[in-house]
Protein backbone atom coordinates (compact mmCIF):
# COMPACT_ATOMS: atom_id res chain seq x y z
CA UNK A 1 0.00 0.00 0.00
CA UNK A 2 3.01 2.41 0.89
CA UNK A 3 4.15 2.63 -3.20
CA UNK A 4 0.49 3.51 -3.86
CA UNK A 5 0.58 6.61 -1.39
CA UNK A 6 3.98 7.63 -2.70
CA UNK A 7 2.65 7.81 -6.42
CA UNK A 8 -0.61 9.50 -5.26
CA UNK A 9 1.34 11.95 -3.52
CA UNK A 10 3.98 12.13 -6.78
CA UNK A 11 1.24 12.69 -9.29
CA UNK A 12 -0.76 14.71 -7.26
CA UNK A 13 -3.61 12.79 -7.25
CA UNK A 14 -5.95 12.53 -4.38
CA UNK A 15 -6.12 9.49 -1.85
CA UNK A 16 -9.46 8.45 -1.70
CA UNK A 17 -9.25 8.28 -5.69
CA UNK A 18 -6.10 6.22 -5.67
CA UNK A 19 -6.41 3.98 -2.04
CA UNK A 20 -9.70 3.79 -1.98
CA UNK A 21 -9.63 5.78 1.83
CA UNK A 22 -13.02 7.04 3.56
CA UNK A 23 -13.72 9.93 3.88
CA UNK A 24 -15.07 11.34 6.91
CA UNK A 25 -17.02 14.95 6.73
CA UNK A 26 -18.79 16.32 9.88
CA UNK A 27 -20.77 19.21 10.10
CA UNK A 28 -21.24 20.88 13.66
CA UNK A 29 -22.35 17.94 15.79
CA UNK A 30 -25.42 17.26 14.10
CA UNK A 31 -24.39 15.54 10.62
CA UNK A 32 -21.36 12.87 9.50
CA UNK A 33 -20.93 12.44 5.85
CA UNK A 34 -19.13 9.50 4.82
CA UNK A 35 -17.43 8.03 1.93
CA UNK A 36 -15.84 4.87 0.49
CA UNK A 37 -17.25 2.66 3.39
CA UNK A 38 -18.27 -0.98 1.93
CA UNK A 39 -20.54 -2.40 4.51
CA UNK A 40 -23.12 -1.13 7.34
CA UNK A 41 -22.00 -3.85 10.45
CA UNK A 42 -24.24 -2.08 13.36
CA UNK A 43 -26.99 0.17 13.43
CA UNK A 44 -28.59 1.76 16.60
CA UNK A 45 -29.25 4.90 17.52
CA UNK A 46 -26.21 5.58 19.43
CA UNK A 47 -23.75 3.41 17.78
CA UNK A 48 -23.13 3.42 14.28
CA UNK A 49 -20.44 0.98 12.46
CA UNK A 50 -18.96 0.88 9.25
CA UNK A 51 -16.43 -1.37 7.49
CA UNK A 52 -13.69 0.61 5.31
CA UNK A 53 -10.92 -0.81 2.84
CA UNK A 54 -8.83 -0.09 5.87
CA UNK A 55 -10.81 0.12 9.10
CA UNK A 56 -13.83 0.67 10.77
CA UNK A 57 -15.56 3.70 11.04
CA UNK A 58 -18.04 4.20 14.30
CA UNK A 59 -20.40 6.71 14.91
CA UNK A 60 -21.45 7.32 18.60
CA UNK A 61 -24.07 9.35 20.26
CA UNK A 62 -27.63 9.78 20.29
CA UNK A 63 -30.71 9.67 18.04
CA UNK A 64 -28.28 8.82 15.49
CA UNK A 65 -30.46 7.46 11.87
CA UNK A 66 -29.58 7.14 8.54
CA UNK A 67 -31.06 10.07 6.19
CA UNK A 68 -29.74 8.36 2.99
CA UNK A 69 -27.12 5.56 1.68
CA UNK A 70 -25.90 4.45 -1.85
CA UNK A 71 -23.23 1.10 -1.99
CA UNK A 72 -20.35 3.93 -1.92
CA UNK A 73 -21.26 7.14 0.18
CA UNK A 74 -24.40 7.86 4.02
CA UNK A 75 -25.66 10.69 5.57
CA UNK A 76 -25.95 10.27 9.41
CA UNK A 77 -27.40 12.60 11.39
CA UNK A 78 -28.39 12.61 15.17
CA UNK A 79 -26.22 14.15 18.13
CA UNK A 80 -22.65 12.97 17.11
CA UNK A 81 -20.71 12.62 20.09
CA UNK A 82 -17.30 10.84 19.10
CA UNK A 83 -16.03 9.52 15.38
CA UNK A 84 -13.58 6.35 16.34
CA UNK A 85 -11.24 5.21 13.53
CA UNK A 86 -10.91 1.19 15.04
């Protein structure tokens, strides 16, 4: 993976493009955007968990739900509390 981020990072190119990475957005407390995530493993509404290529991706805090979801890209909102990379 390490020649990968070298030529990403030589040609300029973004990471996500190239690796594959999430991306993470969050707006105020109230919204997480999130991209490049390949499975939903838990869903509650304090705790949500995604896979990644390269970890997991959870969500905590409260009245969390889903607003929207494709096979690539979700919308969370809720009152986000902590993001953990695992």
């Amino acid at each position: 993976m390490k020649w990968k981020e070298e030529l990403a990072q030589q040609m300029n190119l973004p990471k996500d493009l190239m690796l594959g990475a999430a991306i993470v957005t969050i707006t105020g407390n109230q919204e997480a955007y999130v991209e490049n995530y390949m499975s939903l493993i838990e869903y509650t509404q304090e705790l949500i968990r995604l896979q990644t290529r390269d970890c997991r991706v959870e969500i905590h805090g409260s009245c969390l739900f889903i607003v929207y979801f494709t096979t690539a890209e979700m919308k969370v909102s809720g009152q986000i509390r902590e993001v953990k990379y695992c």
